[in-house]
Protein backbone atom coordinates (compact mmCIF):
# COMPACT_ATOMS: atom_id res chain seq x y z
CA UNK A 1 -5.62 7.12 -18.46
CA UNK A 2 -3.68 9.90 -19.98
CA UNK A 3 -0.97 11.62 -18.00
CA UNK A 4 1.73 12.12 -19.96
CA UNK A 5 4.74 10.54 -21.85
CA UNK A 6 6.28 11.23 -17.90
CA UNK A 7 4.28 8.51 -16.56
CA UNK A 8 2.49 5.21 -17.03
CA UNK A 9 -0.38 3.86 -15.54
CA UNK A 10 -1.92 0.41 -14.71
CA UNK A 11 -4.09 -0.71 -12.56
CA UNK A 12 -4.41 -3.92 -9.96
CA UNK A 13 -6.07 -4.67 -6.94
CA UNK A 14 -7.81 -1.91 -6.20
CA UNK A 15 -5.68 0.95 -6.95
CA UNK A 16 -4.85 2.95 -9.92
CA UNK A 17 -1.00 3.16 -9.80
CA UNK A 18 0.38 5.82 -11.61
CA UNK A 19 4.63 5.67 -11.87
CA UNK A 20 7.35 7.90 -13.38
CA UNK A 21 9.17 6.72 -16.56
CA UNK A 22 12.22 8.28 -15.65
CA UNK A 23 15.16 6.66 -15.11
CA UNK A 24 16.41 7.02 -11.20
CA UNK A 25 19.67 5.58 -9.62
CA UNK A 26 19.28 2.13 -7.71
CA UNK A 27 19.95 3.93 -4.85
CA UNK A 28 17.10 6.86 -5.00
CA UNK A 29 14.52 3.87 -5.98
CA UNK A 30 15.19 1.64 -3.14
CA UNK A 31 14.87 5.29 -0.82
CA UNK A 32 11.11 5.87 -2.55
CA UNK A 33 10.46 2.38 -2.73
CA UNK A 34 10.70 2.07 1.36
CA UNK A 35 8.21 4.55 1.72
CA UNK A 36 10.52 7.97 1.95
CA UNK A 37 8.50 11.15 1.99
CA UNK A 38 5.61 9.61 1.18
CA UNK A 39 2.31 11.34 1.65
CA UNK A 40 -0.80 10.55 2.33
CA UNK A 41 -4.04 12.31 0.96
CA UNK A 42 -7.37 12.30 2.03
CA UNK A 43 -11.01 13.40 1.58
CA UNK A 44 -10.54 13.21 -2.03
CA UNK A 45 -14.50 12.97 -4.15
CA UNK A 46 -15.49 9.99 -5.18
CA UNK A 47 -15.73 11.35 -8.67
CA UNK A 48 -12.50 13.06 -8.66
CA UNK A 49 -10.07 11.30 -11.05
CA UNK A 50 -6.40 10.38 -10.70
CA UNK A 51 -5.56 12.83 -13.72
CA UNK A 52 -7.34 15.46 -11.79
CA UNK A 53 -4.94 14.62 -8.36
CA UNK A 54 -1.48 14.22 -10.41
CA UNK A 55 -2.48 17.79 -12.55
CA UNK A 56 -2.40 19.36 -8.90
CA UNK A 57 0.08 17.62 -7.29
CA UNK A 58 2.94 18.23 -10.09
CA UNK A 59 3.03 21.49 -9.14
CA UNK A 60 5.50 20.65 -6.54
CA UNK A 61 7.69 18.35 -8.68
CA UNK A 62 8.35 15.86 -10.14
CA UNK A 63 5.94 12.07 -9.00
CA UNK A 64 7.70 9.00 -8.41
CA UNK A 65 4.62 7.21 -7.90
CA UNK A 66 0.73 7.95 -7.15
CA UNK A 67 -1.66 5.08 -5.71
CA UNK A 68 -5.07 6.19 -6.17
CA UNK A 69 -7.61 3.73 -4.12
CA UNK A 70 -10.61 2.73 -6.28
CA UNK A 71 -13.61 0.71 -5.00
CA UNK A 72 -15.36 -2.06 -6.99
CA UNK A 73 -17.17 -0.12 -9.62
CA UNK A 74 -14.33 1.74 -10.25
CA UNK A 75 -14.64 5.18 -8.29
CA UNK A 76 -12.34 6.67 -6.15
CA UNK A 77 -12.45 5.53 -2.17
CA UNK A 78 -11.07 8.68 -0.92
CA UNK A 79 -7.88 8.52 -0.26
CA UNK A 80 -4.36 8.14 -2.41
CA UNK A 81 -0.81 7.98 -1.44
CA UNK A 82 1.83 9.79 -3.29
CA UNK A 83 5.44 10.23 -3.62
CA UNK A 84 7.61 12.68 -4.90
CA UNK A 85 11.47 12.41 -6.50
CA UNK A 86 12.80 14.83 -4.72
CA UNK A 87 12.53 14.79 -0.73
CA UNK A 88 12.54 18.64 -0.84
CA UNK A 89 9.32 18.60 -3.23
CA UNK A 90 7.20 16.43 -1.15
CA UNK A 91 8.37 18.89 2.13
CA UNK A 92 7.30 21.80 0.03
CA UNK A 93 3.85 19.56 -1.14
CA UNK A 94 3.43 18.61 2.60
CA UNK A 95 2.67 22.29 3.71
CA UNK A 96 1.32 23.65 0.49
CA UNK A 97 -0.68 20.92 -1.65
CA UNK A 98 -3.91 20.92 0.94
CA UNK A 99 -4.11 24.78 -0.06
CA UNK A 100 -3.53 24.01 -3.88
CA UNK A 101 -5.93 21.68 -3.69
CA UNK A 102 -8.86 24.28 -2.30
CA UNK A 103 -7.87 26.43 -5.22
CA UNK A 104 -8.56 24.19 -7.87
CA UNK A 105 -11.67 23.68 -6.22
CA UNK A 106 -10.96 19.90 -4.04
CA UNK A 107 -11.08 19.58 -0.43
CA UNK A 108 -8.69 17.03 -0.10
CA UNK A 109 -6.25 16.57 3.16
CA UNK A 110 -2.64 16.46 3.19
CA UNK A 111 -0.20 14.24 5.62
CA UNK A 112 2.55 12.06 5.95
CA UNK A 113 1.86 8.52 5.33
CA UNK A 114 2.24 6.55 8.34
CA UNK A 115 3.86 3.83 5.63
CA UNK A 116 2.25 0.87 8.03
CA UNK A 117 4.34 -2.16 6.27
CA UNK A 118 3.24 -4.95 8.93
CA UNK A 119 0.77 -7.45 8.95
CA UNK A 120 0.02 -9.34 12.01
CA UNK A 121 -1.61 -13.13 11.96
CA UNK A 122 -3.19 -15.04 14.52
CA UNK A 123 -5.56 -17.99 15.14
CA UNK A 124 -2.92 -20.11 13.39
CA UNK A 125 -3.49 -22.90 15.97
CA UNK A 126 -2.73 -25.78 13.40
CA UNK A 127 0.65 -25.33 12.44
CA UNK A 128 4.04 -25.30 14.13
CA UNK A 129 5.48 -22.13 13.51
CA UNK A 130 8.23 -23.43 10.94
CA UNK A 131 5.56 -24.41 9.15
CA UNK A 132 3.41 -21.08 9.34
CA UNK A 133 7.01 -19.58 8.18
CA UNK A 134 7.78 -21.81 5.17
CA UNK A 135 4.02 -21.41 4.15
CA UNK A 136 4.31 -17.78 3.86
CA UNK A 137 7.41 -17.78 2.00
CA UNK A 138 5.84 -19.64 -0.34
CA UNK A 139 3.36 -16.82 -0.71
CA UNK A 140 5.26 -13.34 -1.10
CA UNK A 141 8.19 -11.93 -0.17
CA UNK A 142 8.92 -9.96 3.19
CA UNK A 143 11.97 -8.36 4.97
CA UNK A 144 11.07 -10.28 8.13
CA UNK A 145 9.04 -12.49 10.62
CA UNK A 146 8.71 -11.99 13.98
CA UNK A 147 7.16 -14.99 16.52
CA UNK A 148 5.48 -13.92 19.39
CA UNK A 149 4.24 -17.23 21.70
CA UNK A 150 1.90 -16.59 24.45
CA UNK A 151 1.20 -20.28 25.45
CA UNK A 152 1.45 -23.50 24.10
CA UNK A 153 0.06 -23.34 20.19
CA UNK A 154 -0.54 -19.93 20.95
CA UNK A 155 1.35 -17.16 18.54
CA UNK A 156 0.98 -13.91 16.89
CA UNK A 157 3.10 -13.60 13.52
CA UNK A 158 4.40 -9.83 12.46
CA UNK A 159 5.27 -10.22 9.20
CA UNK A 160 7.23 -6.92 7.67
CA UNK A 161 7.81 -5.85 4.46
CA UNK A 162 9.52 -3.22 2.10
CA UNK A 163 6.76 -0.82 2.20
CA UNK A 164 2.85 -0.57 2.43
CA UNK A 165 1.99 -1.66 -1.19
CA UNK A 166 3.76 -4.43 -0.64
CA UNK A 167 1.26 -5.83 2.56
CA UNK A 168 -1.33 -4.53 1.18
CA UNK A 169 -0.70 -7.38 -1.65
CA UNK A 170 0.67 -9.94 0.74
CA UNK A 171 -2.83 -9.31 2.75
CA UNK A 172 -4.71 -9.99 -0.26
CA UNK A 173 -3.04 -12.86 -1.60
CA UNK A 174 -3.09 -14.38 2.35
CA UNK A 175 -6.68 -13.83 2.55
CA UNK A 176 -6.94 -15.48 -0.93
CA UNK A 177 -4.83 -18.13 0.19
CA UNK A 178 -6.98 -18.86 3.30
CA UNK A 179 -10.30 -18.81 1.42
CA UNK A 180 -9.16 -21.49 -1.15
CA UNK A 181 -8.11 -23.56 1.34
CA UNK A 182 -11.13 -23.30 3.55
CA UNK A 183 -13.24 -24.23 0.13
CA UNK A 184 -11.23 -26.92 -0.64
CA UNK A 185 -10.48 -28.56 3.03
CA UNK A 186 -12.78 -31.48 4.41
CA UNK A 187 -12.55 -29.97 7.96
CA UNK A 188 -14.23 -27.47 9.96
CA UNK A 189 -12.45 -24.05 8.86
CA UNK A 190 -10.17 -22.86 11.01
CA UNK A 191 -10.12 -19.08 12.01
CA UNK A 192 -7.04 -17.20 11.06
CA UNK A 193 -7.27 -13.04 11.03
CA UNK A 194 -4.64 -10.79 9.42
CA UNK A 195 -4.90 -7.78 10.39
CA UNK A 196 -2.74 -4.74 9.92
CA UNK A 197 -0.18 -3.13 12.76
């Protein structure tokens, strides 16, 4: 994709991540990278291309970072989440981009990202919980763990990261984790759901 000596893109995982190549303070990053004024868009065409979203949306300012969902094949799943520099832009973008959008002829939905950045686990009924903890460490990062025990070798893990990218990879990577095991172990496969909270 073309967008611009501004920005690069890649893409992993199911989304088409499109990123500023300026240069921001530590400070600003770590701000944007915890999910600040990010918004979430929604009812965007299947056929409707990232280029097409970040041509509209830099009308407010400058992008820190666009995460366009793709499916499978490639095509868009209907939703992205972007993020502006400046706080003030993505204000501005949160009461005006929905309209800009119907004038350039997309019907696509404009809101604050709810930023969900926990994953809860349960049906872990094999391990102690120092173990589920060391196990996920070995895994991915995350900012924290929280045990909840309703009876004996009963618990519900809420792991938390630094933002929503960030489970959404530690979700794929557990379930990835859980289905090579289950291929690979002798025993009956033990059920273990991750879910988002």
């Amino acid at each position: 994709m073309e967008t611009g000596q501004s920005y690069k893109t890649t893409q992993s995982h199911g989304t088409i991540l499109v990123e500023t190549c300026k240069t921001l303070d530590e400070y600003r990053i770590n701000s944007l990278r915890s999910g600040e004024g990010e918004l979430f868009l929604k009812g965007i065409h299947s056929l409707c291309t990232p280029e097409k979203i970040m041509e509209v949306a830099t009308h407010f300012g400058e992008i820190f970072q666009m995460r366009y969902k793709i499916d499978y094949y490639g095509r868009g799943r209907g939703f992205a989440y972007l993020q502006y520099i400046d706080i003030t832009s993505s204000a501005l973008a949160l009461n005006s981009l929905s309209n800009r959008f119907l004038q350039n002829g997309l019907n696509v939905t404009v809101r604050v990202s709810k930023n969900i950045r926990e994953l809860s686990l349960h049906g872990i009924n094999t391990l102690a919980p120092q173990e589920v903890y060391q196990q996920l460490q070995k895994l991915f990062e995350f900012e924290k763990l929280t045990i909840y025990g309703y009876s004996p070798d009963c618990y519900q893990y809420n792991i938390r990261f630094e933002n929503n990218a960030a489970a959404c990879l530690a979700h794929l990577s557990l379930r990835t984790h859980i289905a090579t095991d289950a291929a690979s172990a002798s025993a009956p496969r033990r059920y273990v759901a991750a879910s988002f909270s």
